[in-house]
PDB file of N, CA and C in Angstrom:
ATOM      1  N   UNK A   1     -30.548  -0.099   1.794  1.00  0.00           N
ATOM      2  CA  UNK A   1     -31.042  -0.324   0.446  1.00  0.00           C
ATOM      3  C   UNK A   1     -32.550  -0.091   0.388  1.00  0.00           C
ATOM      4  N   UNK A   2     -33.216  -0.041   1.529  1.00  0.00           N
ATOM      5  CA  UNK A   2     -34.620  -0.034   1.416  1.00  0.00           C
ATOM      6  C   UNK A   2     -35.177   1.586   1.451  1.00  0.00           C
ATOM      7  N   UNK A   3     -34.614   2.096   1.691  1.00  0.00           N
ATOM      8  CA  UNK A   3     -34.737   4.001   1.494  1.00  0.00           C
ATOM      9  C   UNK A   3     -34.015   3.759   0.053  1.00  0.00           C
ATOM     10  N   UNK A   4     -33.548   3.459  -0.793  1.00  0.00           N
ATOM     11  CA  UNK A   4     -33.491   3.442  -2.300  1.00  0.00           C
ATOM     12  C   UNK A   4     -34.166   2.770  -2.546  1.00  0.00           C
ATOM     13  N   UNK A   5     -35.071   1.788  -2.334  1.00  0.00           N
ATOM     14  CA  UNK A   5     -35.766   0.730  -2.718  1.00  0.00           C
ATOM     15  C   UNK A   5     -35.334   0.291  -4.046  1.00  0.00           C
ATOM     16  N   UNK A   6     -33.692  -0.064  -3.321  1.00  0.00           N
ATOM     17  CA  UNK A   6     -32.966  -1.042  -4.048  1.00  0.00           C
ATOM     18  C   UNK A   6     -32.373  -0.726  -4.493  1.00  0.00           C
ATOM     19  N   UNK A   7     -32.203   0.593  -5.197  1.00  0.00           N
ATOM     20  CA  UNK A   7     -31.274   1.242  -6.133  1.00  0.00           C
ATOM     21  C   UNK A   7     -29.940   1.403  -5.510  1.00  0.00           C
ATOM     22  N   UNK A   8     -29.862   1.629  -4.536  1.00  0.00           N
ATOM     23  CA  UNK A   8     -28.433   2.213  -3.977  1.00  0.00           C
ATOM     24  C   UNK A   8     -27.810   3.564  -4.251  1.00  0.00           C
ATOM     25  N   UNK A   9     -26.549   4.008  -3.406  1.00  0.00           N
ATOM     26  CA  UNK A   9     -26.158   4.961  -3.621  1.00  0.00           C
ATOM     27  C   UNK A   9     -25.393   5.585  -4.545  1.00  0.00           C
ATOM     28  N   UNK A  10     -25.082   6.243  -5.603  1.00  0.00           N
ATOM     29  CA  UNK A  10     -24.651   7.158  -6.662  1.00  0.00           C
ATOM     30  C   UNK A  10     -23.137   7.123  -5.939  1.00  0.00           C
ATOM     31  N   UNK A  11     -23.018   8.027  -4.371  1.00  0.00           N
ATOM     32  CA  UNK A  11     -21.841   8.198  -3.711  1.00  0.00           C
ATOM     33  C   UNK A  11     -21.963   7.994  -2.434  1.00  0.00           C
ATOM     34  N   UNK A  12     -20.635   7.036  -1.875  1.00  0.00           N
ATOM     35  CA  UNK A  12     -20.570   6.609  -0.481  1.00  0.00           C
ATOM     36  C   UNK A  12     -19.050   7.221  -0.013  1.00  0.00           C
ATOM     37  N   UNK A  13     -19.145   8.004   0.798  1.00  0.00           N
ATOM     38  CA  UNK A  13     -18.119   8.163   1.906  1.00  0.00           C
ATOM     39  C   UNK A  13     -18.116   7.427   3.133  1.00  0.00           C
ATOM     40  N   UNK A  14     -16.537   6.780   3.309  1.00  0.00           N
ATOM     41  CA  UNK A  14     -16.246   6.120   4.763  1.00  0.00           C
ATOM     42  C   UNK A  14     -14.920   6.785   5.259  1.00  0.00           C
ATOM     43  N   UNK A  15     -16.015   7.132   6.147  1.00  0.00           N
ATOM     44  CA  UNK A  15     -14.940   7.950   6.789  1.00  0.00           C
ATOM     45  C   UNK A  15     -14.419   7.571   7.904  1.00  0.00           C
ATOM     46  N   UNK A  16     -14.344   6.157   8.382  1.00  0.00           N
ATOM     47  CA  UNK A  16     -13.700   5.396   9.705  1.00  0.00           C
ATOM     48  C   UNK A  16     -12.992   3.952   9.061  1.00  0.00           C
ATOM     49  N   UNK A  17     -11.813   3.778   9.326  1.00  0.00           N
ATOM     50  CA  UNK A  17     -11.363   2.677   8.721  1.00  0.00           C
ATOM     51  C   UNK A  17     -11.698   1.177   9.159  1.00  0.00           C
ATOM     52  N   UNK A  18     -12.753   1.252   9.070  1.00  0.00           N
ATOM     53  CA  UNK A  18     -13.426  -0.028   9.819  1.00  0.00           C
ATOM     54  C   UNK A  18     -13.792  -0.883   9.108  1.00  0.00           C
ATOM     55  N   UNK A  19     -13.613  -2.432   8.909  1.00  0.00           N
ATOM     56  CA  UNK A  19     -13.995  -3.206   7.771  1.00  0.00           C
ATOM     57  C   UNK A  19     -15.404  -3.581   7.502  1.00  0.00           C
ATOM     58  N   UNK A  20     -15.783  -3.316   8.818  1.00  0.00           N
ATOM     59  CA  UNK A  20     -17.632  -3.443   8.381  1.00  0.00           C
ATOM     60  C   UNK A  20     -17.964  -2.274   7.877  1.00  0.00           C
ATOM     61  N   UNK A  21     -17.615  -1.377   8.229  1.00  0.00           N
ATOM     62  CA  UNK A  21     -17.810  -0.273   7.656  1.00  0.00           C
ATOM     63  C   UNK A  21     -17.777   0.243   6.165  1.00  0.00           C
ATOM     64  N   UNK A  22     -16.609  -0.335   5.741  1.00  0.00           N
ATOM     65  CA  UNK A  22     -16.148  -0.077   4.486  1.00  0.00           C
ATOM     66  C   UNK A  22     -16.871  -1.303   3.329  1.00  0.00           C
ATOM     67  N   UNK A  23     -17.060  -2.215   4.149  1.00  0.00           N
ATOM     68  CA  UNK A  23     -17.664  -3.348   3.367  1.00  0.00           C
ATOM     69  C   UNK A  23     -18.943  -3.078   2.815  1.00  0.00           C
ATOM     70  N   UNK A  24     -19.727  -2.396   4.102  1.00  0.00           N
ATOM     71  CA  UNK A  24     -21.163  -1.774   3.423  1.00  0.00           C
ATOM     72  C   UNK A  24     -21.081  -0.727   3.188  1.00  0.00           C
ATOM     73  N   UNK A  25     -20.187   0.037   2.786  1.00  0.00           N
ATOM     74  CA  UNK A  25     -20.038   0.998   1.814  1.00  0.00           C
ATOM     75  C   UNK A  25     -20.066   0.277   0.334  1.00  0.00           C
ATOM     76  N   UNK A  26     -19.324  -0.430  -0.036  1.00  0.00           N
ATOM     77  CA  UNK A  26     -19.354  -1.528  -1.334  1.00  0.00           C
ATOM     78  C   UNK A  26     -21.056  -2.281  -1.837  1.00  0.00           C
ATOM     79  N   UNK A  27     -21.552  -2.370  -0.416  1.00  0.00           N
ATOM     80  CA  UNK A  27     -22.226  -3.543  -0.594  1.00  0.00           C
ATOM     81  C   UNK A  27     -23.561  -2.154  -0.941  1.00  0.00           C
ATOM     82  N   UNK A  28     -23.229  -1.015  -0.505  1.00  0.00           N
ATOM     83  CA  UNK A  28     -24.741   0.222  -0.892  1.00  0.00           C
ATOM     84  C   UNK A  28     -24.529   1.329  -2.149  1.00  0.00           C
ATOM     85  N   UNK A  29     -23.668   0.610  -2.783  1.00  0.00           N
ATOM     86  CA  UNK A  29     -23.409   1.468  -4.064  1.00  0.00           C
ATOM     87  C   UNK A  29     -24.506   0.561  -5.321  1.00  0.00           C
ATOM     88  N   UNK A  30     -24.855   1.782  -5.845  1.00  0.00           N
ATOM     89  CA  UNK A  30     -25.802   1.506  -7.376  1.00  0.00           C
ATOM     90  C   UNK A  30     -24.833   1.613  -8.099  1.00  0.00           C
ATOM     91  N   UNK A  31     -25.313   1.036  -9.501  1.00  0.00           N
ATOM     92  CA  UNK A  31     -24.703   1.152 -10.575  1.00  0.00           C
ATOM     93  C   UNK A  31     -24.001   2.110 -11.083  1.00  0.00           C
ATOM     94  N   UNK A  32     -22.816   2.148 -11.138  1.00  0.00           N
ATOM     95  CA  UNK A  32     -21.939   3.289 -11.934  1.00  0.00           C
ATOM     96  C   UNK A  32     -21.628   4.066 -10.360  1.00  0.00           C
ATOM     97  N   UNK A  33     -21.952   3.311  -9.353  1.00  0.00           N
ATOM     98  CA  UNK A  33     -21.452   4.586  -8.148  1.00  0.00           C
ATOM     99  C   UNK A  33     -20.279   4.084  -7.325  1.00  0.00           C
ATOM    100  N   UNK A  34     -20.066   5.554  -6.752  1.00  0.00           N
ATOM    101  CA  UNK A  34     -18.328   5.429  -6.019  1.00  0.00           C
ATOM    102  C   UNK A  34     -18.226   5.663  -4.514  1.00  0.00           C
ATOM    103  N   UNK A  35     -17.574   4.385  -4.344  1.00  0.00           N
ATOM    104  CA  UNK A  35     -17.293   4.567  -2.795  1.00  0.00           C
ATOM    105  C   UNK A  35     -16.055   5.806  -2.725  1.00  0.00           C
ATOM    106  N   UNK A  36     -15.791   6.617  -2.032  1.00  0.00           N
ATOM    107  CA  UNK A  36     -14.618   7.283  -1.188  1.00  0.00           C
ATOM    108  C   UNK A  36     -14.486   6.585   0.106  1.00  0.00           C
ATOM    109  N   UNK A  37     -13.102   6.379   0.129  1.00  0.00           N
ATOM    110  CA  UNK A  37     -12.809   5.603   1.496  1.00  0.00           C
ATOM    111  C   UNK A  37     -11.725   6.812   1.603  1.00  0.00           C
ATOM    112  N   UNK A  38     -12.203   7.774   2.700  1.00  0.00           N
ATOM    113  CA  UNK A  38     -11.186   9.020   3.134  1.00  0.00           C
ATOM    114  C   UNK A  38     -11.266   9.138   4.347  1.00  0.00           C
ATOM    115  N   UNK A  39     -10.846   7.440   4.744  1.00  0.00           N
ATOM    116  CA  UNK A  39     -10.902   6.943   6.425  1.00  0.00           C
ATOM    117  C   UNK A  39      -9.032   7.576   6.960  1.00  0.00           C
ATOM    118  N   UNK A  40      -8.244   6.886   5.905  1.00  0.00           N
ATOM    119  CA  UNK A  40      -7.067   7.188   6.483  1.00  0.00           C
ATOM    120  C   UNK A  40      -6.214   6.344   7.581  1.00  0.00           C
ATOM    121  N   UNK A  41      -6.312   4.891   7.119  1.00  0.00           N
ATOM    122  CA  UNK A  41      -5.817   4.001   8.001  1.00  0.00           C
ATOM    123  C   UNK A  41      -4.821   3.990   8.688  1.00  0.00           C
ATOM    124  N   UNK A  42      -4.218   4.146   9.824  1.00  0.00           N
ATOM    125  CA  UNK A  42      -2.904   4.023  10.212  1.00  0.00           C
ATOM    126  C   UNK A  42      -2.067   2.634  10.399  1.00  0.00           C
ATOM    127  N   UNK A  43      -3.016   1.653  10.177  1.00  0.00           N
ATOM    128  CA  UNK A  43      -2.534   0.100   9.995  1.00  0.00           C
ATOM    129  C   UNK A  43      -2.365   0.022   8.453  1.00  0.00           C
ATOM    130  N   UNK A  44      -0.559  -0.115   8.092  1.00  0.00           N
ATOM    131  CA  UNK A  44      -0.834  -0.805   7.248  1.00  0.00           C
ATOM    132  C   UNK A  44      -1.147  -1.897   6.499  1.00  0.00           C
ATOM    133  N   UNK A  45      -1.776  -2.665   7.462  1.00  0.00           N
ATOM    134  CA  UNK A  45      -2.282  -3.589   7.110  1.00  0.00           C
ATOM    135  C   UNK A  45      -3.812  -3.953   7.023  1.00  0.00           C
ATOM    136  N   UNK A  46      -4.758  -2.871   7.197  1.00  0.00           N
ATOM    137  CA  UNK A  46      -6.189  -2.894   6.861  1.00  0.00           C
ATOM    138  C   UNK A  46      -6.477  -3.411   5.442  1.00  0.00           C
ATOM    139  N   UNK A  47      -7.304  -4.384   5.910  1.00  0.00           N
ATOM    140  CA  UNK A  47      -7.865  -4.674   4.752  1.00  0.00           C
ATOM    141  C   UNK A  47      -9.583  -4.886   5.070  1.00  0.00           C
ATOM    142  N   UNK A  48      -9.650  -5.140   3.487  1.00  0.00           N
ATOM    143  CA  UNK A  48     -11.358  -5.464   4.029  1.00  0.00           C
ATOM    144  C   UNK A  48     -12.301  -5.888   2.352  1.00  0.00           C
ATOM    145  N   UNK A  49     -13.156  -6.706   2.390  1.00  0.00           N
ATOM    146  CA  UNK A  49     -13.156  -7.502   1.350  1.00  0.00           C
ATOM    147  C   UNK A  49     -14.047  -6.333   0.489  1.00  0.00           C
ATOM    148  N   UNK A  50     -14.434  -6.062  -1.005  1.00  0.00           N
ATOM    149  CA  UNK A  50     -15.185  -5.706  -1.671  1.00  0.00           C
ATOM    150  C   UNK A  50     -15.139  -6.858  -2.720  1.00  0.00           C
ATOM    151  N   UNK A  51     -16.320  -6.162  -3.571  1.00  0.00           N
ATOM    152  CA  UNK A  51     -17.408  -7.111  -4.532  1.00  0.00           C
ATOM    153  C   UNK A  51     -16.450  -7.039  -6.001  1.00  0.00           C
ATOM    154  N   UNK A  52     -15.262  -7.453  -6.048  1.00  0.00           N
ATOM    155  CA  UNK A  52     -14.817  -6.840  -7.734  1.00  0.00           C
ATOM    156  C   UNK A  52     -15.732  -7.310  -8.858  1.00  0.00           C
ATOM    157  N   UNK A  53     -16.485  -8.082  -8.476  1.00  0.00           N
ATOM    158  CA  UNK A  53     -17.488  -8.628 -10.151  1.00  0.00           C
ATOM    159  C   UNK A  53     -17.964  -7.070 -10.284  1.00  0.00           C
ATOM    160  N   UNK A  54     -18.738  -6.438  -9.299  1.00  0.00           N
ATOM    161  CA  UNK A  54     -19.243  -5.427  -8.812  1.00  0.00           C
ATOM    162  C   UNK A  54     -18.888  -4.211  -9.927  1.00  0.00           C
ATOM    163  N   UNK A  55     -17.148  -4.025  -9.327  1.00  0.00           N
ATOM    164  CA  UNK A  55     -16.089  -3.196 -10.437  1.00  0.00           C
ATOM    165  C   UNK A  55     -16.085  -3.709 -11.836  1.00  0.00           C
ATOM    166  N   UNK A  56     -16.485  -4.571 -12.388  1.00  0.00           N
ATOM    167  CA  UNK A  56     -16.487  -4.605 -13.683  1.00  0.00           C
ATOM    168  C   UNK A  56     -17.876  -4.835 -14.134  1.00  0.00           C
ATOM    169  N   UNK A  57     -19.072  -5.595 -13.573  1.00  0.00           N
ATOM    170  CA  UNK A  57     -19.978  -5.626 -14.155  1.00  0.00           C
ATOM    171  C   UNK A  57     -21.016  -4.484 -14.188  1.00  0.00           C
ATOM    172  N   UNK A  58     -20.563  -3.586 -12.953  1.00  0.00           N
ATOM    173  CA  UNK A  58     -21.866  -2.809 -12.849  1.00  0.00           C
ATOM    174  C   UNK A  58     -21.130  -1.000 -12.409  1.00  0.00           C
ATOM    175  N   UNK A  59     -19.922  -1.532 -12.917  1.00  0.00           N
ATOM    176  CA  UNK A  59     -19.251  -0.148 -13.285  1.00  0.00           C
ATOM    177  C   UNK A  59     -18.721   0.790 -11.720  1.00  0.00           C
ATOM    178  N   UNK A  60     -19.012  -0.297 -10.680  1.00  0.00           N
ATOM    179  CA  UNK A  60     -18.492   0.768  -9.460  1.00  0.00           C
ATOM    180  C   UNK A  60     -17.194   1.162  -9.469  1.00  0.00           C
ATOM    181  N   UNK A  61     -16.930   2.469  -8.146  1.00  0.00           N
ATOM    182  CA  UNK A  61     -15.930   2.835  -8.197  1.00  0.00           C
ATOM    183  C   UNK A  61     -15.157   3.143  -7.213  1.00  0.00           C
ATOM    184  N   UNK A  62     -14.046   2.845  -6.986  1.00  0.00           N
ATOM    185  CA  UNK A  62     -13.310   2.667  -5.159  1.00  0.00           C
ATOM    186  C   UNK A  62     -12.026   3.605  -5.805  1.00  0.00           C
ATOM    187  N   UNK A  63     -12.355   4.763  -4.430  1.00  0.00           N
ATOM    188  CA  UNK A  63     -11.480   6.180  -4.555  1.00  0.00           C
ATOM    189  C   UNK A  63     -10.831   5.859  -3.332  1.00  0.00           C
ATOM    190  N   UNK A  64      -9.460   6.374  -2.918  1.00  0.00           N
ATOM    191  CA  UNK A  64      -9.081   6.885  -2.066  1.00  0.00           C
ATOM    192  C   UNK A  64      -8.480   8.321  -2.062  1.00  0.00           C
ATOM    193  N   UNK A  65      -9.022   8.949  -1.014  1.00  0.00           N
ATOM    194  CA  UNK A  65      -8.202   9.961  -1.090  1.00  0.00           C
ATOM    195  C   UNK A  65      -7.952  10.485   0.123  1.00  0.00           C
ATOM    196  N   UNK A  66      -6.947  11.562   0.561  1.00  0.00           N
ATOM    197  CA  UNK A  66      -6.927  11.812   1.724  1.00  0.00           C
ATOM    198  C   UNK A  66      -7.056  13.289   1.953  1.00  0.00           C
ATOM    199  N   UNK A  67      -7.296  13.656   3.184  1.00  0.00           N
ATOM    200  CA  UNK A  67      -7.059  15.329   3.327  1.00  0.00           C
ATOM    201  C   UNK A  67      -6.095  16.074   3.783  1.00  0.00           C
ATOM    202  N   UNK A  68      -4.884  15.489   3.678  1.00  0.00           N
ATOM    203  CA  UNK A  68      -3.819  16.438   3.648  1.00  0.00           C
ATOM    204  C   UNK A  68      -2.706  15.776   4.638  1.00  0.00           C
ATOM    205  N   UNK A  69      -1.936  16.331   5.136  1.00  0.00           N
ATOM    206  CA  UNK A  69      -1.074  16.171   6.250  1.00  0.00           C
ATOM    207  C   UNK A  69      -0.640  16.913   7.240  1.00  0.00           C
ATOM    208  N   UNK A  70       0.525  16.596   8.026  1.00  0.00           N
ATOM    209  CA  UNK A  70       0.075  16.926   9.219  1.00  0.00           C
ATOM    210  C   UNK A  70       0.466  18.568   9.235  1.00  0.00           C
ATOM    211  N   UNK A  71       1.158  19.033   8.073  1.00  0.00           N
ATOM    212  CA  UNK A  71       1.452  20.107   8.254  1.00  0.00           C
ATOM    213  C   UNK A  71       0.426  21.170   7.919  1.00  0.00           C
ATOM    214  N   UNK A  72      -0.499  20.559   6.831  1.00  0.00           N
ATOM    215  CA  UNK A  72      -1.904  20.746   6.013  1.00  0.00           C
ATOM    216  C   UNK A  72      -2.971  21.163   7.499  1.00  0.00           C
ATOM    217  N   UNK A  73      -2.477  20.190   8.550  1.00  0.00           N
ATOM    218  CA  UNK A  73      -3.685  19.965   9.503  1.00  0.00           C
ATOM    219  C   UNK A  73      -3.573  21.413  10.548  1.00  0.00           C
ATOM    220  N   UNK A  74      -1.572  21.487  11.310  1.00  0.00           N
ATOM    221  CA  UNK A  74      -1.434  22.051  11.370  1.00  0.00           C
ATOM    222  C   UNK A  74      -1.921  24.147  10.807  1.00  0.00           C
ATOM    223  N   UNK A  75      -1.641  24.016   9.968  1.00  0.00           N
ATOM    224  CA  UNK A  75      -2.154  25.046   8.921  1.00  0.00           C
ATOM    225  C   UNK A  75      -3.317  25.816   9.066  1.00  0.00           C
ATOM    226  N   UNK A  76      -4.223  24.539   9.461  1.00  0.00           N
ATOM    227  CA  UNK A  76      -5.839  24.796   9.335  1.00  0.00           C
ATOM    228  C   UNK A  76      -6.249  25.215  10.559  1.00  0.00           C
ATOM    229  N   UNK A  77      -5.404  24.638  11.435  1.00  0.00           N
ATOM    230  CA  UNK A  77      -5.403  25.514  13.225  1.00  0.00           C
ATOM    231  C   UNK A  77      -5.450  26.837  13.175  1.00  0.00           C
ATOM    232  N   UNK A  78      -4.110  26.762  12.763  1.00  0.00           N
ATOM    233  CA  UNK A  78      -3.176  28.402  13.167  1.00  0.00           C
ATOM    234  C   UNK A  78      -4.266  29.305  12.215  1.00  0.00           C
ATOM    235  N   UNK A  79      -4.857  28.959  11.257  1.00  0.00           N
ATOM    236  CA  UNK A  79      -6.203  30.077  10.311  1.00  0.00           C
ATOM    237  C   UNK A  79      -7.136  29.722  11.394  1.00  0.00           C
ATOM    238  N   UNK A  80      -7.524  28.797  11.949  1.00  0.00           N
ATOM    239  CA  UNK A  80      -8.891  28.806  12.604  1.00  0.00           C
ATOM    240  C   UNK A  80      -8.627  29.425  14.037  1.00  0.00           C
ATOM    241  N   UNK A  81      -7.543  29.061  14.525  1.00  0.00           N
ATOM    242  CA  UNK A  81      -7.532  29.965  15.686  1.00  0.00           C
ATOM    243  C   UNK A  81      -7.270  32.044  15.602  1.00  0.00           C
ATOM    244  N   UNK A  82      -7.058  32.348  13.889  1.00  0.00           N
ATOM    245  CA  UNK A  82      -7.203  33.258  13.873  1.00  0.00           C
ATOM    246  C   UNK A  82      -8.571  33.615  12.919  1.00  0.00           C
ATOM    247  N   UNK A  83      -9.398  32.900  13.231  1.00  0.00           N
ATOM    248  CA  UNK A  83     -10.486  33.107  12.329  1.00  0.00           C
ATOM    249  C   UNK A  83     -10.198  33.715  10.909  1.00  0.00           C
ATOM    250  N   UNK A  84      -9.771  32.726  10.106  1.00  0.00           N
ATOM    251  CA  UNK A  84      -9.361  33.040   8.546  1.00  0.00           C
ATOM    252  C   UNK A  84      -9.634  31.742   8.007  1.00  0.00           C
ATOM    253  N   UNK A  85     -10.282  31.978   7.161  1.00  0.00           N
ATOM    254  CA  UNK A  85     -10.282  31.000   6.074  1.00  0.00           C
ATOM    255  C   UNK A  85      -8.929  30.681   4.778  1.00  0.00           C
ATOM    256  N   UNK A  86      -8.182  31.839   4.835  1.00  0.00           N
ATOM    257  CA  UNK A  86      -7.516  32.074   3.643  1.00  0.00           C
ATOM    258  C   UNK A  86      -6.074  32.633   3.926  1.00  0.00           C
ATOM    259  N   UNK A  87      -4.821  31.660   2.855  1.00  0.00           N
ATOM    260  CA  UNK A  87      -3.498  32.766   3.663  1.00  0.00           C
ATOM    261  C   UNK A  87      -3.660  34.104   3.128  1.00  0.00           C
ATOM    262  N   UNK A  88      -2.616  34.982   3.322  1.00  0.00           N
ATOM    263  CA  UNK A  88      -2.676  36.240   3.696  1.00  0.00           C
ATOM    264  C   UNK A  88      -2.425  36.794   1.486  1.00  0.00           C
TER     265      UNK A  88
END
């Protein structure tokens, strides 16, 4: 917060499903800004606390999203091991 001097961040990515992690992702968002949590937990049972006054008083915003699967991941090999960006 002190490299914003106070303001906080617009946009936070967490990209490790870690609860400290994800917590100060919550806790370094400015007004009107959005965490992405595109950690990808394999417990379903992660949890981890955020600020909801936060979500309604000061407009933040908690995304999840993910990048694909395993066939998606797959995919991205078989182009990179043939140096391609793009299917055919």
């Amino acid at each position: 917060m002190e490299i914003t001097e106070g303001h906080g961040y617009d946009d936070v990515f967490v990209y490790v499903p870690v609860r400290s992690v994800a917590e100060m992702g919550d806790r370094l968002l400015a007004f009107d800004g959005c965490m992405n949590f595109f950690a990808g937990p394999t417990d379903n049972q992660f949890k981890s606390e955020i600020n909801l006054y936060n979500a309604h008083y000061t407009s933040t915003h908690i995304l999840g999203t993910t990048g694909g699967n395993n066939d998606d991941l797959l995919e991205a090999l078989e182009l990179a091991a043939k140096e391609r960006s793009t299917l055919p």
